[in-house]
Protein backbone atom coordinates (compact mmCIF):
# COMPACT_ATOMS: atom_id res chain seq x y z
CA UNK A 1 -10.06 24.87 20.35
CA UNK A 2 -9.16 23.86 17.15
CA UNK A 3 -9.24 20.70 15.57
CA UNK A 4 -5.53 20.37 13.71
CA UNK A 5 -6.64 16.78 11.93
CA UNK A 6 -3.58 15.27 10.69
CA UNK A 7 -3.33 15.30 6.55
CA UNK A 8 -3.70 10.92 6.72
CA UNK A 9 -7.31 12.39 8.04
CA UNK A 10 -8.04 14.35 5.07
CA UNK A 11 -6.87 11.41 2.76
CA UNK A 12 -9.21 8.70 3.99
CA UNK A 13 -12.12 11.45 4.16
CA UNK A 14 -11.35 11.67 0.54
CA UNK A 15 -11.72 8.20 -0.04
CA UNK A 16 -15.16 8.20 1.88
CA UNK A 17 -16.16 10.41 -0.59
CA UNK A 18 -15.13 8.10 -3.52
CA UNK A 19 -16.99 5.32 -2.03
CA UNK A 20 -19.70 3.50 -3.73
CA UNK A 21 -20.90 0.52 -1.56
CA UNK A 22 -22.12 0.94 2.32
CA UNK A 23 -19.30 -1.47 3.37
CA UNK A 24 -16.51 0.93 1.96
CA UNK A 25 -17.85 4.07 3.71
CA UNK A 26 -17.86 2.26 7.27
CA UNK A 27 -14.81 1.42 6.71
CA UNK A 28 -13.29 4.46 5.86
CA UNK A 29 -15.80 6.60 8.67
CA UNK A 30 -14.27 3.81 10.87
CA UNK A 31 -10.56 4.74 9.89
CA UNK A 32 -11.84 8.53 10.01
CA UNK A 33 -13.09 8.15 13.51
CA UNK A 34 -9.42 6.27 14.83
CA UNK A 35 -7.12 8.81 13.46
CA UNK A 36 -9.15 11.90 14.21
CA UNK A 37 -7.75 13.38 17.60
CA UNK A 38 -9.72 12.79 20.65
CA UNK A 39 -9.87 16.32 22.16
CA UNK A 40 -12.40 19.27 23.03
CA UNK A 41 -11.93 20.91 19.43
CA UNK A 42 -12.79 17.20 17.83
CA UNK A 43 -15.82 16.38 19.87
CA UNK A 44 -18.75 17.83 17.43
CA UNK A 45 -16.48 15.69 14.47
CA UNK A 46 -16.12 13.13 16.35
CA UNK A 47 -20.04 13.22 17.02
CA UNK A 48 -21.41 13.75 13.40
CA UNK A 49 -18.67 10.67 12.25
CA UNK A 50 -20.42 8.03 15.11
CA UNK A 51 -23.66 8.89 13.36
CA UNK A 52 -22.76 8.50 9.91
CA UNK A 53 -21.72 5.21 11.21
CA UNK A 54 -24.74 4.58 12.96
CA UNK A 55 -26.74 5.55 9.86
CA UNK A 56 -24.83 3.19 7.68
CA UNK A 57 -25.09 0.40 10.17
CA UNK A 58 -29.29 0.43 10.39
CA UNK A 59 -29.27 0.91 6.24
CA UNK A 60 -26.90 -2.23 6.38
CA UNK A 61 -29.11 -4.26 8.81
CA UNK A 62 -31.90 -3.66 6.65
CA UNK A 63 -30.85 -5.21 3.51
CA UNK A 64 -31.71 -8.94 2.75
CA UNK A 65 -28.88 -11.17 4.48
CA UNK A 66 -29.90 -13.62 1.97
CA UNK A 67 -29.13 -10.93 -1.00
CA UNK A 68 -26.28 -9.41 0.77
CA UNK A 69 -22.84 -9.34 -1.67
CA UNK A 70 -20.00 -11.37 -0.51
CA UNK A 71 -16.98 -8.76 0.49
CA UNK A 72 -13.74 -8.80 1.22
CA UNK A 73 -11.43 -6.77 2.91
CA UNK A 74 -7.68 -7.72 4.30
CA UNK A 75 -6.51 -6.08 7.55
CA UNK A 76 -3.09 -4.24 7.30
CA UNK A 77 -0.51 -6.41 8.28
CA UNK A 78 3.14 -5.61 8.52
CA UNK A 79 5.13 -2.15 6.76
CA UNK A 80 2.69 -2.02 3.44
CA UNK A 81 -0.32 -3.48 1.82
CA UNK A 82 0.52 -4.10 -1.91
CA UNK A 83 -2.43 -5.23 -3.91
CA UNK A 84 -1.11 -7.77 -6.94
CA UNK A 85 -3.63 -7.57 -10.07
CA UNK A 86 -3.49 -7.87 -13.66
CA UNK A 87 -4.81 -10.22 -16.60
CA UNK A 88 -5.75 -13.38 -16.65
CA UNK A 89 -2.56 -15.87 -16.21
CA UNK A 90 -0.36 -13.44 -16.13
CA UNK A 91 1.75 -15.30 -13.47
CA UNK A 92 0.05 -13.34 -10.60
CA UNK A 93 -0.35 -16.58 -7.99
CA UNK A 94 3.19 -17.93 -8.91
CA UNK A 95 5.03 -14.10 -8.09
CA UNK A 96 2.97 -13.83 -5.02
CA UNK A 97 3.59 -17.87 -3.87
CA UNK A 98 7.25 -17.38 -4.57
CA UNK A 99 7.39 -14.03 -2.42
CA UNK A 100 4.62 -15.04 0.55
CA UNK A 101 4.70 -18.79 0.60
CA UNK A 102 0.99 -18.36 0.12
CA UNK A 103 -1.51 -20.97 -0.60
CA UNK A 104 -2.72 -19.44 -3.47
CA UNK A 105 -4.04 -21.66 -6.49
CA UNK A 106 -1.76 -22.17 -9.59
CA UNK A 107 -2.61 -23.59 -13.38
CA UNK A 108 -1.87 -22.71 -16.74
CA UNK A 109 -5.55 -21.68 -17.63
CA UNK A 110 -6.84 -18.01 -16.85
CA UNK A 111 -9.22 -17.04 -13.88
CA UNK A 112 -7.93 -20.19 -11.68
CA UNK A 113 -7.70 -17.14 -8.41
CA UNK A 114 -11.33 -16.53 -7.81
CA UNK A 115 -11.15 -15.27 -4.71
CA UNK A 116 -7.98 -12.90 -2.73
CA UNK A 117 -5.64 -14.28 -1.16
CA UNK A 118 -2.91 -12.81 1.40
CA UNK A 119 0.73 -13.04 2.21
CA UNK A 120 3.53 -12.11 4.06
CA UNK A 121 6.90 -11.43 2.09
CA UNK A 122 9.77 -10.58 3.92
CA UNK A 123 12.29 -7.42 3.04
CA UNK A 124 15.02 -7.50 4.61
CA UNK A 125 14.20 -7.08 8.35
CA UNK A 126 10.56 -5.91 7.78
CA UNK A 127 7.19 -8.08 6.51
CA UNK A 128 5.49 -6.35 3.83
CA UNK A 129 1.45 -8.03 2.69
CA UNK A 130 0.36 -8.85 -0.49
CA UNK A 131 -2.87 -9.82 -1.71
CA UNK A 132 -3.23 -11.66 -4.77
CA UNK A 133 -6.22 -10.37 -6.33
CA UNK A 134 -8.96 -12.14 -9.06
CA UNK A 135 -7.42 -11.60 -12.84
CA UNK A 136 -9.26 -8.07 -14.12
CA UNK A 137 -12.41 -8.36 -15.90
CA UNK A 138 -15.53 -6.83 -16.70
CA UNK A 139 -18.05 -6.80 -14.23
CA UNK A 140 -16.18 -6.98 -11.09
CA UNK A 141 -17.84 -6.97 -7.62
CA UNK A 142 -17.38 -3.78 -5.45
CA UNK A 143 -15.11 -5.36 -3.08
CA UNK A 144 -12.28 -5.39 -5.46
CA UNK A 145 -11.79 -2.20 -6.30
CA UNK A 146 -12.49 -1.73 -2.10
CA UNK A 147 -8.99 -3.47 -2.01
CA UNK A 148 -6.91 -2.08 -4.58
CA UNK A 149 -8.00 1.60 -2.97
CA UNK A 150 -7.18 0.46 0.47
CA UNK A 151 -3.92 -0.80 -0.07
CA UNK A 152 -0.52 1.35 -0.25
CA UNK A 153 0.83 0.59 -3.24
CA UNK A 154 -0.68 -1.28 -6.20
CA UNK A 155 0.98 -4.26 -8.22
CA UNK A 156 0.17 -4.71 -12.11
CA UNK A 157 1.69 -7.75 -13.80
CA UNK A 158 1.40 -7.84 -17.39
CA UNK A 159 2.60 -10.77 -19.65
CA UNK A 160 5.57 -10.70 -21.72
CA UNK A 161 4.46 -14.14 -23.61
CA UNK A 162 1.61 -12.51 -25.01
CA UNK A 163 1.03 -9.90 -28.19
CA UNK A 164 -1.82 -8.90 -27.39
CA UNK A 165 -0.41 -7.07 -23.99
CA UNK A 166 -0.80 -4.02 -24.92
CA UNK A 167 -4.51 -3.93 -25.90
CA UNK A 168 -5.03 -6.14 -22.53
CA UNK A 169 -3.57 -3.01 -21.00
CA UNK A 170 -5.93 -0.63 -22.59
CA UNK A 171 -8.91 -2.98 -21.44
CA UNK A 172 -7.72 -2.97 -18.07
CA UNK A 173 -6.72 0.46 -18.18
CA UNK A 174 -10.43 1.37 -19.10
CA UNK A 175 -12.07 -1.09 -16.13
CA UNK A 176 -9.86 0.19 -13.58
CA UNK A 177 -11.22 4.11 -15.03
CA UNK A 178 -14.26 2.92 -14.67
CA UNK A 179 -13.77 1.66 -11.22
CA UNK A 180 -12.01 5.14 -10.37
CA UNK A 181 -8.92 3.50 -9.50
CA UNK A 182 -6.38 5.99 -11.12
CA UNK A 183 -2.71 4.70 -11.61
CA UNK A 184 -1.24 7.14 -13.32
CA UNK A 185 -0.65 11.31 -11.95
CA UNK A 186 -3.05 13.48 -13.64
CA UNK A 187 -3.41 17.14 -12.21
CA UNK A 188 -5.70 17.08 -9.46
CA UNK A 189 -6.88 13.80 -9.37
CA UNK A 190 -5.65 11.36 -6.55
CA UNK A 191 -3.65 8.46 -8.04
CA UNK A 192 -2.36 5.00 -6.41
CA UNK A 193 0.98 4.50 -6.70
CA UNK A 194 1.71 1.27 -8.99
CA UNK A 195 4.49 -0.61 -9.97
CA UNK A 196 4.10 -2.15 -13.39
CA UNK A 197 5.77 -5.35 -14.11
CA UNK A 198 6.07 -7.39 -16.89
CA UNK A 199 6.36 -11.26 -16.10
CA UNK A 200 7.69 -13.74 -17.96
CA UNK A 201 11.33 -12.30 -19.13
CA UNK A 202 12.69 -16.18 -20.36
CA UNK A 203 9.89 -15.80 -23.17
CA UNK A 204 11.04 -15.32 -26.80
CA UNK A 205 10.63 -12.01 -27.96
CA UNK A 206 10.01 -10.72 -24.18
CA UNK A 207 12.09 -8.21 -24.31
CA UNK A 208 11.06 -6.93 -27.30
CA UNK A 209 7.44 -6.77 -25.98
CA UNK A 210 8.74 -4.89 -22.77
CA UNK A 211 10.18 -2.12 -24.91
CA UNK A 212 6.85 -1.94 -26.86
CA UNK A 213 4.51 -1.93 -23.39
CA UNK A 214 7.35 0.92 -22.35
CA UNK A 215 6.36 3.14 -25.37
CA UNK A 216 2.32 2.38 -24.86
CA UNK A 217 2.92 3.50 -21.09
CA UNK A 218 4.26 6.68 -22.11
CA UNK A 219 1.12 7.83 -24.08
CA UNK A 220 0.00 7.41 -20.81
CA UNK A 221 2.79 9.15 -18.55
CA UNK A 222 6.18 9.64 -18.81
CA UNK A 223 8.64 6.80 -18.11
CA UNK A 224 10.35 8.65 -15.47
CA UNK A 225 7.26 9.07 -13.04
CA UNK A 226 6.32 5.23 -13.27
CA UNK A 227 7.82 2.59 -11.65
CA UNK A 228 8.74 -0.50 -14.06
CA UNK A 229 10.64 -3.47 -13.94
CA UNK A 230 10.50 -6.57 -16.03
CA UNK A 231 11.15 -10.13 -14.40
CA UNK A 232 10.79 -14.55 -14.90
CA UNK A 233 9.17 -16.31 -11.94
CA UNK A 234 9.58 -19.22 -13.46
CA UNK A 235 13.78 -18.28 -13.73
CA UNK A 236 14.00 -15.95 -10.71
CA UNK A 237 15.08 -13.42 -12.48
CA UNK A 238 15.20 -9.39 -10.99
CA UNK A 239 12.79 -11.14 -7.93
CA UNK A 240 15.03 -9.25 -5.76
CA UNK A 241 15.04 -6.18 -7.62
CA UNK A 242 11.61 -6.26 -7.64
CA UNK A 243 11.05 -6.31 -3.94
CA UNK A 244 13.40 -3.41 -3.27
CA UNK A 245 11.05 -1.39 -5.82
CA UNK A 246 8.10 -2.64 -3.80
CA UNK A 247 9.74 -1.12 -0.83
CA UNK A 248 10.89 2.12 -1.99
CA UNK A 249 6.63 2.20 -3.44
CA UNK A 250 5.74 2.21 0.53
CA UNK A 251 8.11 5.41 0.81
CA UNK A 252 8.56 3.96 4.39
CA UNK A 253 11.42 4.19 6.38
CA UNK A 254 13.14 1.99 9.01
CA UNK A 255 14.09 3.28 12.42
CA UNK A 256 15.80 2.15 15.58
CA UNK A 257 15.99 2.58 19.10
CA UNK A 258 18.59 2.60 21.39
CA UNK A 259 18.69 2.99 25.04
CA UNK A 260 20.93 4.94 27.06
CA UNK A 261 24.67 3.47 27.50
CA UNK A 262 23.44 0.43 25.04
CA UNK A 263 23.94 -1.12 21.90
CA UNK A 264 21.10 -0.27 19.21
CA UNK A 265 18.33 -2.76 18.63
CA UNK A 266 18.70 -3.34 15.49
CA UNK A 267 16.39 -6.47 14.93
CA UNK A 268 12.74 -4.46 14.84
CA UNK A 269 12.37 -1.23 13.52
CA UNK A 270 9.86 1.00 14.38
CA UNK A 271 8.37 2.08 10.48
CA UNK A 272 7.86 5.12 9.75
CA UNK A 273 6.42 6.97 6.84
CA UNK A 274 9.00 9.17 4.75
CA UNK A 275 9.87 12.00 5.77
CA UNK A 276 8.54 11.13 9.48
CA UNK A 277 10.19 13.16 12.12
CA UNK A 278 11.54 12.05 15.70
CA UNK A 279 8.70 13.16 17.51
CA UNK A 280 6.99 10.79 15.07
CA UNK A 281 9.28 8.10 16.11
CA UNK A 282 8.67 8.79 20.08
CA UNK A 283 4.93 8.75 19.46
CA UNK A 284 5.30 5.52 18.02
CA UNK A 285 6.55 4.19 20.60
CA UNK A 286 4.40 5.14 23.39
CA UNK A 287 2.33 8.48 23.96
CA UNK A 288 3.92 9.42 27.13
CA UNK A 289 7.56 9.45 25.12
CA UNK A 290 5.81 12.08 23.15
CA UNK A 291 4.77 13.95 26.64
CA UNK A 292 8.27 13.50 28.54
CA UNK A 293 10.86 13.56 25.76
CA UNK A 294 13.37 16.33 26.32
CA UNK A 295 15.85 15.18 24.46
CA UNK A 296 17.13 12.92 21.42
CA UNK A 297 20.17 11.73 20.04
CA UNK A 298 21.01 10.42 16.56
CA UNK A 299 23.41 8.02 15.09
CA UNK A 300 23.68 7.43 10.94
CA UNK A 301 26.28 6.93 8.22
CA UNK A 302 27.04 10.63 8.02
CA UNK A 303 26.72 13.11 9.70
CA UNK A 304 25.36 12.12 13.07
CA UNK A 305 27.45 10.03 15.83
CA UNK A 306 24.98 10.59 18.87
CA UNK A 307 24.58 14.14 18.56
CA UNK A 308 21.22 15.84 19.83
CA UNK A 309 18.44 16.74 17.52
CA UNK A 310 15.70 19.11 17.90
CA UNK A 311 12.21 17.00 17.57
CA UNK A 312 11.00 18.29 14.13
CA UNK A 313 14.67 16.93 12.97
CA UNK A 314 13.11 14.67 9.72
CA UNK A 315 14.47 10.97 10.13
CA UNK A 316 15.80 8.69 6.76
CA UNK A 317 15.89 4.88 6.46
CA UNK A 318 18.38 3.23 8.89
CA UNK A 319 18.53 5.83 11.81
CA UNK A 320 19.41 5.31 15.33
CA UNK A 321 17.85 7.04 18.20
CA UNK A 322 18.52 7.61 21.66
CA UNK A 323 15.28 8.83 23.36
CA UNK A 324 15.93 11.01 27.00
CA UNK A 325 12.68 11.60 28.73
């Protein structure tokens, strides 16, 4: 029997390959080990994954508690995990406060976040997570390049009060190389999506320093493969722009249910990744919809007023379905 792993298998497998530290591995054999399928064709997988883990765990025990490193690692919460970094005081705890509500540490001198800190901000009718990371530096601990390669999407907030931004940039650029966190598409290397964002817009000569950061970024990659958007905390300004970016960085979409002779339910949605398909949607739910679902029916702002869809039929943001099982 074969084993037909799903492709987010192969993804996290490649980031157990990338990792450096004990702590990363289990938690990537971990994730390995929860989305492989548990069938006949899986079972020797399944098998050599438990004792990688078990390996890890007795090299783990063995090390010095008193020497062991502090980590950190945030459990997914909500539609996304967005990671928030970038240089010292570039307005990283103020954009994240704002958004989450927070208790993360503000002051006008640089490294005042010393340690993560996580959030919920709300989009709409979903919660998305952020985690306001330590300012980049040299000689960062393990743990935080661990959490800008588990999250979804990363966040890099560069300041538009500052002329030296753009040799910050290169800096960070080179620690984050050096960390193998790549945030820009090169050809056959894996890549986090990032949104760049300049803070600080009510600055004099901000603007002038985004259009210079926008030509450094494009010796880099082109413009039209990044996502960039320039904003003020301190004025509110493009705040709301900037979380619709955020979302559209998830590629996630928003689905709802609605039961036979009924209204929709359109308070939670399930989420979905793009290009997610109903059966995706029924699993979701609940395994047996997957096992009993004969038909569906789907409702959007086009084409579709309760017609019936086959079960490979891909699904966009703000669909309605009618599951028949």
């Amino acid at each position: 029997m074969p084993a037909n792993l799903p492709p987010q298998y192969f993804e996290v497998e490649e980031k157990y390959r990338q990792a450096k530290t004990i702590e990363e591995k289990l938690y990537y054999l971990k994730e390995m080990l929860a989305i492989c399928p548990k069938h006949k064709g899986t079972e020797k997988l399944q098998k050599e994954i438990k004792t990688k883990i078990s390996k890890l765990r007795k090299e783990l025990s063995k090390k010095p508690k008193v020497s062991r490193a502090v980590w950190y690692h945030f459990e997914k919460q909500g539609a996304g995990q967005i990671a928030v970094f970038g240089s010292p005081n570039s307005g990283k705890s103020s954009l994240v406060k704002f958004l989450t509500n927070a208790n993360t540490e503000i002051a006008d001198y640089p490294f005042t976040t010393k340690i993560p800190v996580a959030g919920m901000m709300k989009y709409e009718n979903i919660q998305i997570q952020l985690i306001d990371c330590p300012p980049l530096k040299e000689g960062l601990a393990p743990w935080y390049f661990h959490l800008l390669r588990t999250a979804d999407v990363l966040l890099y907030l560069f300041d538009l009060s500052q002329d030296s931004l753009l040799d910050e940039a290169e800096a960070n650029f080179k620690i984050l190389e050096e960390g193998r966190i790549n945030i820009f598409k090169k050809e056959k290397v894996n890549y986090k999506k990032t949104v760049f964002c300049g803070n600080k817009l009510d600055w004099e000569n901000a603007q002038f320093r985004y259009q210079l950061f926008l030509e450094f970024l494009e010796s880099y990659s082109s413009l039209e493969e990044l996502k960039i958007i320039a904003i003020s905390v301190k004025e509110k300004r493009n705040l709301e722009e900037l979380k619709k970016l955020l979302f559209e960085s998830l590629e996630i979409i928003r689905v709802y249910t609605k039961p036979p002779g009924k209204p929709p339910e359109l308070k939670e949605p399930i989420v979905l990744k793009k290009n997610a398909t109903v059966l995706d949607a029924a699993e979701a739910l609940h395994k047996d919809f997957v096992r009993n679902l004969k038909y569906a029916r789907l409702w959007d702002n086009k084409n579709f007023f309760g017609q019936r869809v086959e079960k490979n039929h891909i699904l966009k943001d703000g669909d309605i379905i009618e599951f028949h099982i």
